[in-house]
PDB file of N, CA and C in Angstrom:
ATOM      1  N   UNK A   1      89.953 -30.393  92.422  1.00  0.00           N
ATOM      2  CA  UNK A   1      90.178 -29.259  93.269  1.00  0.00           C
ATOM      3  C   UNK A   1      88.872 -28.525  93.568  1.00  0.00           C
ATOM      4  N   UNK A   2      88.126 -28.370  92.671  1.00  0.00           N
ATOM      5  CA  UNK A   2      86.353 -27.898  92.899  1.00  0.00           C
ATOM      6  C   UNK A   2      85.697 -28.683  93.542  1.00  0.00           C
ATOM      7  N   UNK A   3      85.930 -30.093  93.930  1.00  0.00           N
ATOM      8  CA  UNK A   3      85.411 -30.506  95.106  1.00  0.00           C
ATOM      9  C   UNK A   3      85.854 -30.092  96.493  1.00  0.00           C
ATOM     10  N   UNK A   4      87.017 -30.261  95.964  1.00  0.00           N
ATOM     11  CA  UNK A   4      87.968 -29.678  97.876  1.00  0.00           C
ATOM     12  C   UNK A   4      87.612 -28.571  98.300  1.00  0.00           C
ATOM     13  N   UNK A   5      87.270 -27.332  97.041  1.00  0.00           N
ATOM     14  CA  UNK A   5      86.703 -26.304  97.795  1.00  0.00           C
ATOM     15  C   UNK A   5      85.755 -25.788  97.834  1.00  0.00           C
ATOM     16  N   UNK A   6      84.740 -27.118  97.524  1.00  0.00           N
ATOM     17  CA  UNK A   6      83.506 -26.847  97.847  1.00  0.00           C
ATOM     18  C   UNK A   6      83.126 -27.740  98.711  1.00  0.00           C
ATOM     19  N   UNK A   7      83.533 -28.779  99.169  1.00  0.00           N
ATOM     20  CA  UNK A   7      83.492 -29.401 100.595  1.00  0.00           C
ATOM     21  C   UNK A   7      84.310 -28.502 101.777  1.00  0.00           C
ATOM     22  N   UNK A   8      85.146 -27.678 101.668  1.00  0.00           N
ATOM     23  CA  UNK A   8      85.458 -26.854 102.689  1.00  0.00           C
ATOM     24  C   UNK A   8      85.379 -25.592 102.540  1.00  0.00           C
ATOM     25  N   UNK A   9      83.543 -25.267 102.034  1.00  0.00           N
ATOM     26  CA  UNK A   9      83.701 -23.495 101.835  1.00  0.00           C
ATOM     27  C   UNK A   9      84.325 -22.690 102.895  1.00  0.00           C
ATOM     28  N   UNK A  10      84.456 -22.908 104.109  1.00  0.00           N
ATOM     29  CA  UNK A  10      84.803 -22.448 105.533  1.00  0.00           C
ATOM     30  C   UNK A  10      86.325 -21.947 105.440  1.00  0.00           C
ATOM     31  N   UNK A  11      86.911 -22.613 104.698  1.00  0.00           N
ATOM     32  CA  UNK A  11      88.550 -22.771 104.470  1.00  0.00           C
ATOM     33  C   UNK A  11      88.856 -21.902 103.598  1.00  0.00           C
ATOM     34  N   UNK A  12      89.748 -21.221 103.725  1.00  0.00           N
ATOM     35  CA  UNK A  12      90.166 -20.609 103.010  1.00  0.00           C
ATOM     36  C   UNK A  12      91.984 -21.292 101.978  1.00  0.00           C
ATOM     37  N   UNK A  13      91.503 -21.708 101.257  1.00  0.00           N
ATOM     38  CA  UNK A  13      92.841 -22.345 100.388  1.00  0.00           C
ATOM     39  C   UNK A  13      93.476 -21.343  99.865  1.00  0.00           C
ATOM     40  N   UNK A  14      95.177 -21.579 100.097  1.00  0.00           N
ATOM     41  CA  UNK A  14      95.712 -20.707  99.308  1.00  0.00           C
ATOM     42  C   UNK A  14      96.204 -21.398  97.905  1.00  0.00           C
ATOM     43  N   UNK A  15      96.442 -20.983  96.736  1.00  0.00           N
ATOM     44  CA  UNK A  15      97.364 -21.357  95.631  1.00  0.00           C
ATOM     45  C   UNK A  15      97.944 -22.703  95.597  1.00  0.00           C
ATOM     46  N   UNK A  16      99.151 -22.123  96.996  1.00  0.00           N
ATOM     47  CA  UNK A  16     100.214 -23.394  97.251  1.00  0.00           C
ATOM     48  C   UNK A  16      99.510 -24.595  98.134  1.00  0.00           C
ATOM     49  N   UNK A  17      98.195 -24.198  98.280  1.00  0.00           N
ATOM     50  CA  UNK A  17      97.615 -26.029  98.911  1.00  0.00           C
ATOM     51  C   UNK A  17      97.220 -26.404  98.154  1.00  0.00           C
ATOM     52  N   UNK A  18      96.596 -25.803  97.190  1.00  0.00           N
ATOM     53  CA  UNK A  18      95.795 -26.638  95.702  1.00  0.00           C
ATOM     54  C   UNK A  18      96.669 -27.040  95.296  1.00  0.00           C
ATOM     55  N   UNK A  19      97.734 -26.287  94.889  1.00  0.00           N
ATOM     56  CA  UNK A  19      98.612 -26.942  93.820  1.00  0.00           C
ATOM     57  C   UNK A  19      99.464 -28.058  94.786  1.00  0.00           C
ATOM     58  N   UNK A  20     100.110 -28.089  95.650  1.00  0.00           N
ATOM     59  CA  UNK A  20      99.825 -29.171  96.399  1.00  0.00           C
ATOM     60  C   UNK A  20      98.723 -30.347  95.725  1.00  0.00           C
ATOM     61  N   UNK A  21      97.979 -30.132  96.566  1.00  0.00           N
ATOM     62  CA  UNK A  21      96.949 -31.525  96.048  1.00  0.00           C
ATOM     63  C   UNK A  21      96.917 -31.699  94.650  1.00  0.00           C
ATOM     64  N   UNK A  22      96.754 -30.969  93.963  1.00  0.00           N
ATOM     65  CA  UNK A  22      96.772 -31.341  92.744  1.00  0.00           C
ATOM     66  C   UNK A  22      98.360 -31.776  92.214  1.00  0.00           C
ATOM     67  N   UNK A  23      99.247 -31.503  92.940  1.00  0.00           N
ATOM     68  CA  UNK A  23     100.894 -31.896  92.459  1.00  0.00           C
ATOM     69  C   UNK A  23     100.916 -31.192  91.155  1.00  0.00           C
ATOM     70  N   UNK A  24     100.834 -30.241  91.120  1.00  0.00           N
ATOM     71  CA  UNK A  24     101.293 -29.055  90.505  1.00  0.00           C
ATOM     72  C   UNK A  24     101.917 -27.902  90.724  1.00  0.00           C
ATOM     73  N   UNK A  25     102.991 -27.474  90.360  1.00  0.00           N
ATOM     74  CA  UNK A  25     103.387 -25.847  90.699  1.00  0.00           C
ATOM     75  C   UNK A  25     102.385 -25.118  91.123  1.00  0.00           C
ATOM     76  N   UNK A  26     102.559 -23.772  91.428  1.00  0.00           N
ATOM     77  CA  UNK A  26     101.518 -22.975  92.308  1.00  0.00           C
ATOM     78  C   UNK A  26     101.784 -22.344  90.974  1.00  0.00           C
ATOM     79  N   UNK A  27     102.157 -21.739  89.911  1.00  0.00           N
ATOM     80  CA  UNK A  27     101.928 -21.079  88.550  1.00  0.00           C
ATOM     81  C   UNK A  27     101.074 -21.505  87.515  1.00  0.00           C
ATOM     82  N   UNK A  28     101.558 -23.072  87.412  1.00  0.00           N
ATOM     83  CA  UNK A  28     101.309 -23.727  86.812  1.00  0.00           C
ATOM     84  C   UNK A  28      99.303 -24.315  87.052  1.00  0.00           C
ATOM     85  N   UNK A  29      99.486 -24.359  88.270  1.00  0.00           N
ATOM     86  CA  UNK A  29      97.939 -24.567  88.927  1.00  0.00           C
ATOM     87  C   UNK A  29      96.797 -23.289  88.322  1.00  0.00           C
ATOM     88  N   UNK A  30      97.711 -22.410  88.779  1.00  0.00           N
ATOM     89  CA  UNK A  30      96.966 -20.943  88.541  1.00  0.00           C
ATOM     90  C   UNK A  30      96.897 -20.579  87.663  1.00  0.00           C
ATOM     91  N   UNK A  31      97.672 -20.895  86.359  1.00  0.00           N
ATOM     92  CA  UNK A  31      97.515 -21.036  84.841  1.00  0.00           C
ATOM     93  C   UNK A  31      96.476 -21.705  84.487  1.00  0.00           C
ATOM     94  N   UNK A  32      96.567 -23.025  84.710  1.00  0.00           N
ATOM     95  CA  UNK A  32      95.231 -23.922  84.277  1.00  0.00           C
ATOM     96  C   UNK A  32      94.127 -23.812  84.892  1.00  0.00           C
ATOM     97  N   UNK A  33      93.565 -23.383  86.428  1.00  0.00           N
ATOM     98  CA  UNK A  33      92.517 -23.002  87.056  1.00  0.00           C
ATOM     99  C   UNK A  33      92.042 -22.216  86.516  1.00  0.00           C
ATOM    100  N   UNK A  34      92.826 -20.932  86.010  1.00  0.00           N
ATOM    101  CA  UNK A  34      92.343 -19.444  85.176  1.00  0.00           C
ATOM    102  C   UNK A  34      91.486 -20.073  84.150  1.00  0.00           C
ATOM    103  N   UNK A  35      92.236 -20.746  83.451  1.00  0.00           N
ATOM    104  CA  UNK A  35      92.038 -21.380  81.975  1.00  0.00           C
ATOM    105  C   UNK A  35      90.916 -22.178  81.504  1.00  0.00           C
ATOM    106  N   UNK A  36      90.354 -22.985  82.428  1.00  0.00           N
ATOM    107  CA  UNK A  36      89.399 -23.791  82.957  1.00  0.00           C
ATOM    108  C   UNK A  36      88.197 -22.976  83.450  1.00  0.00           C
ATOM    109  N   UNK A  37      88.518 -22.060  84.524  1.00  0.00           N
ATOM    110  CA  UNK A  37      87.522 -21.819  85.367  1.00  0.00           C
ATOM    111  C   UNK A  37      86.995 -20.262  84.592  1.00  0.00           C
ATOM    112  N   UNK A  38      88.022 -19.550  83.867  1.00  0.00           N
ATOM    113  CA  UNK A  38      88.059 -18.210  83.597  1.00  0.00           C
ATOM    114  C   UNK A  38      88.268 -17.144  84.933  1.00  0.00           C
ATOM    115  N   UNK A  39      88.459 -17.764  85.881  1.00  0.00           N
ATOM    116  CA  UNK A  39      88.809 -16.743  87.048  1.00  0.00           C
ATOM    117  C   UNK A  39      89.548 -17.501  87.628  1.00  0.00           C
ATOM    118  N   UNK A  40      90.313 -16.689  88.626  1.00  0.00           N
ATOM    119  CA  UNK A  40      91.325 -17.206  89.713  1.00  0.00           C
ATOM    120  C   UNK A  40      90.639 -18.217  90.684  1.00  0.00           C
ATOM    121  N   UNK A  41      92.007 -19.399  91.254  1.00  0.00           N
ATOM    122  CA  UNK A  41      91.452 -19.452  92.463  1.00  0.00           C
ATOM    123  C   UNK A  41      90.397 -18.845  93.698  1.00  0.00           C
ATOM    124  N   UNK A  42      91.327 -18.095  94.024  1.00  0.00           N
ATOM    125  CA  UNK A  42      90.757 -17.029  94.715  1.00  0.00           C
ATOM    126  C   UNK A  42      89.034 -16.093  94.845  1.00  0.00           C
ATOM    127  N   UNK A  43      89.375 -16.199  93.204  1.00  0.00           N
ATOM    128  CA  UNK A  43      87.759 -15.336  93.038  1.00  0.00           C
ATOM    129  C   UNK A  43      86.929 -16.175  92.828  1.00  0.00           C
ATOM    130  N   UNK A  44      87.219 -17.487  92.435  1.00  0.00           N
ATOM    131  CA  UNK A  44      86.232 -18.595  92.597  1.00  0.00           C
ATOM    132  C   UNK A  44      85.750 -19.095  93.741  1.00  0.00           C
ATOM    133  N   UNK A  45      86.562 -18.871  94.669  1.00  0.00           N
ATOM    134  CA  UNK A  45      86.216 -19.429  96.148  1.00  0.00           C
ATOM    135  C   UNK A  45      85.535 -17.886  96.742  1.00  0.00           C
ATOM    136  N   UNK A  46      85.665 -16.699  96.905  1.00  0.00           N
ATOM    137  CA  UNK A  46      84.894 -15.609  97.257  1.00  0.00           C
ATOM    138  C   UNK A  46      83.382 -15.970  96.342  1.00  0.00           C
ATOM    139  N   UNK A  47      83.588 -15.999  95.446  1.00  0.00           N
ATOM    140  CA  UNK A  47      81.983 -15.930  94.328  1.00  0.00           C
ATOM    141  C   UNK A  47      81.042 -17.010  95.040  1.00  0.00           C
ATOM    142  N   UNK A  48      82.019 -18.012  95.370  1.00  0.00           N
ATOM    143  CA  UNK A  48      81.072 -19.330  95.822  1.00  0.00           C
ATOM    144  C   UNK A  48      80.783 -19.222  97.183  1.00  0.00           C
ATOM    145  N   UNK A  49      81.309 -18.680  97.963  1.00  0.00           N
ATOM    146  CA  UNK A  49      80.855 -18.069  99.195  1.00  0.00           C
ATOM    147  C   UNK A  49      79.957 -17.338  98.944  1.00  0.00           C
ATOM    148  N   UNK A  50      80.186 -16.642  98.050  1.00  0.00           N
ATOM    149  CA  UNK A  50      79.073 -15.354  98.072  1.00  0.00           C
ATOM    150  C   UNK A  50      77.052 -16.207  98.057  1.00  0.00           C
ATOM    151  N   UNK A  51      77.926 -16.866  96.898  1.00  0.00           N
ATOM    152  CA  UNK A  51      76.542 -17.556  96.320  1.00  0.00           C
ATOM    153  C   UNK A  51      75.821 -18.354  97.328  1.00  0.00           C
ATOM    154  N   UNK A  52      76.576 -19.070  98.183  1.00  0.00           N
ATOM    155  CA  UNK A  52      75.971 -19.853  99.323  1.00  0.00           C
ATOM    156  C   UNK A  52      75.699 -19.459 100.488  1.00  0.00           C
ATOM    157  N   UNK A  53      75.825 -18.253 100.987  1.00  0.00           N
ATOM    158  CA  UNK A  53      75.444 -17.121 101.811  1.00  0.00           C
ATOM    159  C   UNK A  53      74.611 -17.021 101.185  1.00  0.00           C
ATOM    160  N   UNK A  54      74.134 -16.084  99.770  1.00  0.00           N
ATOM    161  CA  UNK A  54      72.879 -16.083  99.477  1.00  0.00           C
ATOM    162  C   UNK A  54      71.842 -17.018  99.505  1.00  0.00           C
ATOM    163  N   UNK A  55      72.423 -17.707  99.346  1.00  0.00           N
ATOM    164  CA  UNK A  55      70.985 -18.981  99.305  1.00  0.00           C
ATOM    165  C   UNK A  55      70.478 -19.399 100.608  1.00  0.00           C
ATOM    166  N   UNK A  56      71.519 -19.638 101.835  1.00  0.00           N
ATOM    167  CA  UNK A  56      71.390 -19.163 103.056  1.00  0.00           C
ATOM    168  C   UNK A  56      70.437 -18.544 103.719  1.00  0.00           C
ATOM    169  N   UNK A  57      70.852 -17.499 103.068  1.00  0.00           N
ATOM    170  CA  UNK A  57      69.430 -16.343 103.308  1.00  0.00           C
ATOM    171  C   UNK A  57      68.821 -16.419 103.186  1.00  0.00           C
ATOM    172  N   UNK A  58      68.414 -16.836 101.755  1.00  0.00           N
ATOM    173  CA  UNK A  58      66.690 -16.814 101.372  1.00  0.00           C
ATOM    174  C   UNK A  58      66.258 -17.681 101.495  1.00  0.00           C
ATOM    175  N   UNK A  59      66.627 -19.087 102.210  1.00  0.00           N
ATOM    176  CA  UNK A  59      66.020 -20.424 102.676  1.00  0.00           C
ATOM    177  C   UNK A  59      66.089 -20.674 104.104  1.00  0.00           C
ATOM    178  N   UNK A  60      66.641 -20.170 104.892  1.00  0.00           N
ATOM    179  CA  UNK A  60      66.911 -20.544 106.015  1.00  0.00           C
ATOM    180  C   UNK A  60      66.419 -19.168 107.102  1.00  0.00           C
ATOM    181  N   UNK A  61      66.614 -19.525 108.641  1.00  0.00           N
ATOM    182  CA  UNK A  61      66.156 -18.621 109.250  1.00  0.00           C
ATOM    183  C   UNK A  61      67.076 -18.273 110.286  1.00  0.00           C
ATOM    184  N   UNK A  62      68.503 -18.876 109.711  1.00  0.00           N
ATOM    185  CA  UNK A  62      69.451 -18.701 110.652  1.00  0.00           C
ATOM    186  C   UNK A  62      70.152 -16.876 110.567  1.00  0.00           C
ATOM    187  N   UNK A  63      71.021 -16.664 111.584  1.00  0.00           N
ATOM    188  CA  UNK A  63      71.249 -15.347 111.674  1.00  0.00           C
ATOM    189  C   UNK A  63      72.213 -14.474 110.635  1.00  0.00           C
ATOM    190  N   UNK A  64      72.219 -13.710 109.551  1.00  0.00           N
ATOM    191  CA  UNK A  64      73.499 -13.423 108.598  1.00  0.00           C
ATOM    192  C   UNK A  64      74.537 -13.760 109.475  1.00  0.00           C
ATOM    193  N   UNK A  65      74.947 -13.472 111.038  1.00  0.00           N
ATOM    194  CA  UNK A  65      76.137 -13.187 111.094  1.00  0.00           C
ATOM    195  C   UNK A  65      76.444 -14.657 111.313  1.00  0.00           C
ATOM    196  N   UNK A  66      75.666 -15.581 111.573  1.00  0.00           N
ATOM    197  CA  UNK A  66      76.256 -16.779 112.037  1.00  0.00           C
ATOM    198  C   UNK A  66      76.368 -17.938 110.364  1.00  0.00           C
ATOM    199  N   UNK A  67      75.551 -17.036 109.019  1.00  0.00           N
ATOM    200  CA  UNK A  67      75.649 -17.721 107.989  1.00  0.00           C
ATOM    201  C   UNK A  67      77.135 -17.184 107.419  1.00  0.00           C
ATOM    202  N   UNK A  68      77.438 -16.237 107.789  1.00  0.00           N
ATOM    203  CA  UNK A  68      78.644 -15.257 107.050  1.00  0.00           C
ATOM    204  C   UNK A  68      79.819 -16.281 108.123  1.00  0.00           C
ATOM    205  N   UNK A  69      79.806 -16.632 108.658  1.00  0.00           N
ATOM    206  CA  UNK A  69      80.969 -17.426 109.492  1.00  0.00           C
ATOM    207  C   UNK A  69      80.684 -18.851 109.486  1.00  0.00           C
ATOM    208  N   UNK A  70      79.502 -19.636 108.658  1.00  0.00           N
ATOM    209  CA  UNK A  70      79.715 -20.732 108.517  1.00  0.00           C
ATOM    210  C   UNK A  70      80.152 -21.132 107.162  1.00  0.00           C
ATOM    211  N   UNK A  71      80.174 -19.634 106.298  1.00  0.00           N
ATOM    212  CA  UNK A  71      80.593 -19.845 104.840  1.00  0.00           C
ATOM    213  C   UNK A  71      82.519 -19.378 104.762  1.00  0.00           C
ATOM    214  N   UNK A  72      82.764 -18.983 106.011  1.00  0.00           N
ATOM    215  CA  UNK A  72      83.965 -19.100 106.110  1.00  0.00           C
ATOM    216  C   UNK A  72      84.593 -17.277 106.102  1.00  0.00           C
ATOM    217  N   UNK A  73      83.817 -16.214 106.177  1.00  0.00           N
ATOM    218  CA  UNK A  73      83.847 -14.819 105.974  1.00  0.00           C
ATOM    219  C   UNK A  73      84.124 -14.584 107.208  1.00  0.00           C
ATOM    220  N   UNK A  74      85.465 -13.716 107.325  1.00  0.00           N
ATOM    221  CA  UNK A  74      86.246 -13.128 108.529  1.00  0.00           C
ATOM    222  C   UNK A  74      85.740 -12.010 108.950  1.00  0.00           C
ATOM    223  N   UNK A  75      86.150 -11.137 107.199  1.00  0.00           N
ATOM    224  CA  UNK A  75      85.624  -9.593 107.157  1.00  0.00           C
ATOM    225  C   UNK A  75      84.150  -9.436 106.606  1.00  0.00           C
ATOM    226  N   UNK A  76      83.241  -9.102 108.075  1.00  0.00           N
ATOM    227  CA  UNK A  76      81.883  -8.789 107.752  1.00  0.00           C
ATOM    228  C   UNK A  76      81.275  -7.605 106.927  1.00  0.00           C
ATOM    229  N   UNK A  77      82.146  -6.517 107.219  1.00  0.00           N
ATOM    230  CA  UNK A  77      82.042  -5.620 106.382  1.00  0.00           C
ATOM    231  C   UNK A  77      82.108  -5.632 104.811  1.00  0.00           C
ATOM    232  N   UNK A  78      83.272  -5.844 104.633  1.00  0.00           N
ATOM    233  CA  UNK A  78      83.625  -6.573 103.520  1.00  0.00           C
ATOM    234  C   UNK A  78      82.986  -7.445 102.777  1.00  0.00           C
ATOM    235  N   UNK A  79      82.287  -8.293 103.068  1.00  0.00           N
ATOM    236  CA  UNK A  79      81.329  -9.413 102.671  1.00  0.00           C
ATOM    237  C   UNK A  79      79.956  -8.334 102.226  1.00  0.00           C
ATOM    238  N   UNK A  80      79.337  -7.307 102.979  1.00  0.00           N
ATOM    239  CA  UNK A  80      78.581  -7.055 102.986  1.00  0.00           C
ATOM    240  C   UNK A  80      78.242  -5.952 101.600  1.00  0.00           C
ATOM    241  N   UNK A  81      79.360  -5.344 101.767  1.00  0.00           N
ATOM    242  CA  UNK A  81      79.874  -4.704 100.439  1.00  0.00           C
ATOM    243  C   UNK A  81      79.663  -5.150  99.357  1.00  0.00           C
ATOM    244  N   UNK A  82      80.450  -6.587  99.442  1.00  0.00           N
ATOM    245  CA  UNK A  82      80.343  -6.827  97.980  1.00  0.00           C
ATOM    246  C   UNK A  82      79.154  -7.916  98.136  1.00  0.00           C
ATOM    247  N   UNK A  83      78.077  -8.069  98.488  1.00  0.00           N
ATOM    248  CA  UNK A  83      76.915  -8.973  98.722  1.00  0.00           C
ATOM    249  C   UNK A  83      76.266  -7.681  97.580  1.00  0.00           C
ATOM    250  N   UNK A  84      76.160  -6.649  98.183  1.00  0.00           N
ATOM    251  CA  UNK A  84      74.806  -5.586  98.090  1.00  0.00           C
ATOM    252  C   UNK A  84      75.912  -5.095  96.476  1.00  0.00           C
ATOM    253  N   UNK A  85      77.046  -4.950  96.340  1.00  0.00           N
ATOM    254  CA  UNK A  85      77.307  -4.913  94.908  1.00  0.00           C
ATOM    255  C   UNK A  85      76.948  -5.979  94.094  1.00  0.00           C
ATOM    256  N   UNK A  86      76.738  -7.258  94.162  1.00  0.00           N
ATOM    257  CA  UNK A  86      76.353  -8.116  93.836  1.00  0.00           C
ATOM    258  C   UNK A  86      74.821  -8.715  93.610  1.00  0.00           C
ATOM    259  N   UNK A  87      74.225  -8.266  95.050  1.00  0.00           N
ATOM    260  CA  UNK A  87      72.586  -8.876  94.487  1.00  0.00           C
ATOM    261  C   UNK A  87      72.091  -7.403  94.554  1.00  0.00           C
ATOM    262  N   UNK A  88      72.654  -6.788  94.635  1.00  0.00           N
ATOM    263  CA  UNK A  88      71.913  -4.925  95.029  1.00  0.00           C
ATOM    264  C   UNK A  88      71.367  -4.654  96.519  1.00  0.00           C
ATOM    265  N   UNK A  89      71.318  -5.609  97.467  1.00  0.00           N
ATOM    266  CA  UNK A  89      71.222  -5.102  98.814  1.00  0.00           C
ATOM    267  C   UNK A  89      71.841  -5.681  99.784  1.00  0.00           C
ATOM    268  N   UNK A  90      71.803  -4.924 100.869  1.00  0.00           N
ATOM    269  CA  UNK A  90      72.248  -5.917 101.929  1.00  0.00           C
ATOM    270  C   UNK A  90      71.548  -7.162 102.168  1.00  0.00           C
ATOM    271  N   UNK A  91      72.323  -7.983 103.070  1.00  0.00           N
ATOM    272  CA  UNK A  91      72.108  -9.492 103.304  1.00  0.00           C
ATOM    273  C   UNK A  91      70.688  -9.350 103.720  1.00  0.00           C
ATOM    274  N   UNK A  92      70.354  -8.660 104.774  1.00  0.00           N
ATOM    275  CA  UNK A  92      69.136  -8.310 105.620  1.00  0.00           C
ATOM    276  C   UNK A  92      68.272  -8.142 104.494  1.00  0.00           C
ATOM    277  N   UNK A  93      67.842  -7.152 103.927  1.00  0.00           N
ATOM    278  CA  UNK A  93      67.345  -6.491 103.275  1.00  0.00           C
ATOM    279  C   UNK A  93      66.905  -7.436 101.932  1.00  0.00           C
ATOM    280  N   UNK A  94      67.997  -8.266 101.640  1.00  0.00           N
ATOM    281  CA  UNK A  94      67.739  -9.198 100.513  1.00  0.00           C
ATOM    282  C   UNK A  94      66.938 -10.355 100.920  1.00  0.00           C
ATOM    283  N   UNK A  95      66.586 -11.094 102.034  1.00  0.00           N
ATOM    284  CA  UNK A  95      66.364 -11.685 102.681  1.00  0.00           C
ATOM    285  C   UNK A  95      64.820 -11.640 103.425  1.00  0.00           C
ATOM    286  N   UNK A  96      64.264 -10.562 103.229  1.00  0.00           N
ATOM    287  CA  UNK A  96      63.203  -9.766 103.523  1.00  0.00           C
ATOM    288  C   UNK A  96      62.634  -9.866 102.580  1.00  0.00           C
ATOM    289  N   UNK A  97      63.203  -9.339 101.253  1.00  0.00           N
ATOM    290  CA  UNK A  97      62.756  -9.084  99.845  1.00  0.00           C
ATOM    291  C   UNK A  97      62.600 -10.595  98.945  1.00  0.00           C
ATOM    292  N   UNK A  98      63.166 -11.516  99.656  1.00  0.00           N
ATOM    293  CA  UNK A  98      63.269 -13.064  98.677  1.00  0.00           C
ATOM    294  C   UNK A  98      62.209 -13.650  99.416  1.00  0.00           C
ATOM    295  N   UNK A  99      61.839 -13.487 101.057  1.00  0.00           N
ATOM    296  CA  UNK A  99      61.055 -14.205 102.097  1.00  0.00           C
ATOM    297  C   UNK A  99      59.674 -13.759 102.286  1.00  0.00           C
ATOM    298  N   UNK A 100      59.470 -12.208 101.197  1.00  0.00           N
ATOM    299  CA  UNK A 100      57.812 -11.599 101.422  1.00  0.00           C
ATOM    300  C   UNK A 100      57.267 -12.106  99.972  1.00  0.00           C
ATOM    301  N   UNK A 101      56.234 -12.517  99.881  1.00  0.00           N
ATOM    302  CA  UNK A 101      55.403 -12.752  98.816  1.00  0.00           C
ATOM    303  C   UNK A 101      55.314 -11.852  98.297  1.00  0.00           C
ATOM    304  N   UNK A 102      55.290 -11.577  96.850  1.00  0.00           N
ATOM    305  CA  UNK A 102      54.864 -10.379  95.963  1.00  0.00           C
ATOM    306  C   UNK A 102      53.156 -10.183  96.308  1.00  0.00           C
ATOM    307  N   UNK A 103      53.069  -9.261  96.437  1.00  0.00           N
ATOM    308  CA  UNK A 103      52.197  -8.624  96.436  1.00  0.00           C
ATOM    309  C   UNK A 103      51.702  -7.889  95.148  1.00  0.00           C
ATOM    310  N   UNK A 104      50.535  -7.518  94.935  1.00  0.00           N
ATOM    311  CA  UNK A 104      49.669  -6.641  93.419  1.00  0.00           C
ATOM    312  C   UNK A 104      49.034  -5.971  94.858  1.00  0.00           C
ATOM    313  N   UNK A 105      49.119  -4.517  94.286  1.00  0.00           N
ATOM    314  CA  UNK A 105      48.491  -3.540  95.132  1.00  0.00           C
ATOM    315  C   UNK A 105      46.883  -3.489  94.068  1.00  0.00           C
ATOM    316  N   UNK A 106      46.017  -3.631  94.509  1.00  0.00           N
ATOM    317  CA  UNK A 106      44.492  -3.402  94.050  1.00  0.00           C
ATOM    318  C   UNK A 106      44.385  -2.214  93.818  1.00  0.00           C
ATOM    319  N   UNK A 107      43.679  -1.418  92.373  1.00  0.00           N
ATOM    320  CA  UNK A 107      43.609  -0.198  92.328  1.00  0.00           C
ATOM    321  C   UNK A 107      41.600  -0.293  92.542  1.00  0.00           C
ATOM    322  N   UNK A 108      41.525   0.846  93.521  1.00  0.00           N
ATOM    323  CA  UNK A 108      39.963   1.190  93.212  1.00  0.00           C
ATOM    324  C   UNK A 108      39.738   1.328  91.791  1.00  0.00           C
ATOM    325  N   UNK A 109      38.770   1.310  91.683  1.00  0.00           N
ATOM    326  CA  UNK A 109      38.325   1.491  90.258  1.00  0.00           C
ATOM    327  C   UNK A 109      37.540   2.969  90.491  1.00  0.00           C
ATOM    328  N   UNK A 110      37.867   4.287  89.411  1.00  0.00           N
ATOM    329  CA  UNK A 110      37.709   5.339  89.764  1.00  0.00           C
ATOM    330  C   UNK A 110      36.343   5.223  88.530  1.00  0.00           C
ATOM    331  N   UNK A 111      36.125   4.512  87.477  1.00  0.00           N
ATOM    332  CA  UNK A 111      34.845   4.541  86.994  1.00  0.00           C
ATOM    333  C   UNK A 111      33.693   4.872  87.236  1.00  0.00           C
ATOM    334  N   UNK A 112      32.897   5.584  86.985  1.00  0.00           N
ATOM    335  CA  UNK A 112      31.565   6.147  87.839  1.00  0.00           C
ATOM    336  C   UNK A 112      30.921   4.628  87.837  1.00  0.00           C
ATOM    337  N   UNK A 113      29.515   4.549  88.645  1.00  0.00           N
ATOM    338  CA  UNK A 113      29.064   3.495  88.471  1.00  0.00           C
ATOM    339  C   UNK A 113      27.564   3.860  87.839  1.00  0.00           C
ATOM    340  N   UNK A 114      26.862   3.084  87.387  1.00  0.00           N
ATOM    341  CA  UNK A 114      25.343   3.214  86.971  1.00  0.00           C
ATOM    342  C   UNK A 114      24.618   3.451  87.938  1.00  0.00           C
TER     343      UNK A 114
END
């Protein structure tokens, strides 16, 4: 099932298609996914979106809004929210900050000289 929904991050699976494919109850699925994964369906497939949007970002030069809709994100707002709760900024902003070289600011040296 962690292949299926990671070959179709775009998709949004509910419960009753996994458990489907897997020929399992939709309780029963969601029992053992929990159990296995320590999180839901659900929050496993948001987290992994999340994560591949990020990486997105900081490797590529394509546009957030067109990476946020190839990872399968409806609600942009929403996404954005919990991006910047997650890495601490917005997509933009994170993306800026992963893509500029660190810099060392040079201090004069205030030492008198000989």
């Amino acid at each position: 099932m962690l292949d299926l929904i990671h070959q179709a991050l775009d998709r949004d699976f509910s419960v009753s298609e996994l458990a489907r494919h897997a020929g399992l109850s939709d309780s029963y699925f969601h029992h053992l996914f929990r159990g296995e994964m320590g999180v839901s369906p659900a929050k496993y497939a948001r987290d992994l979106k999340l994560r591949e949007a990020a990486r997105l970002i900081k490797t590529t030069a394509f546009p957030v809004k067109d990476i946020v809709s190839a990872v399968g994100v409806t609600d942009r707002s929403h996404f954005n929210r919990k991006f910047k709760q997650i890495y601490g900024s917005s997509p933009s902003l994170y993306r800026a900050c992963k893509q500029q070289p660190h810099r060392r600011i040079a201090r004069a040296s205030t030492a008198p000289t000989a």
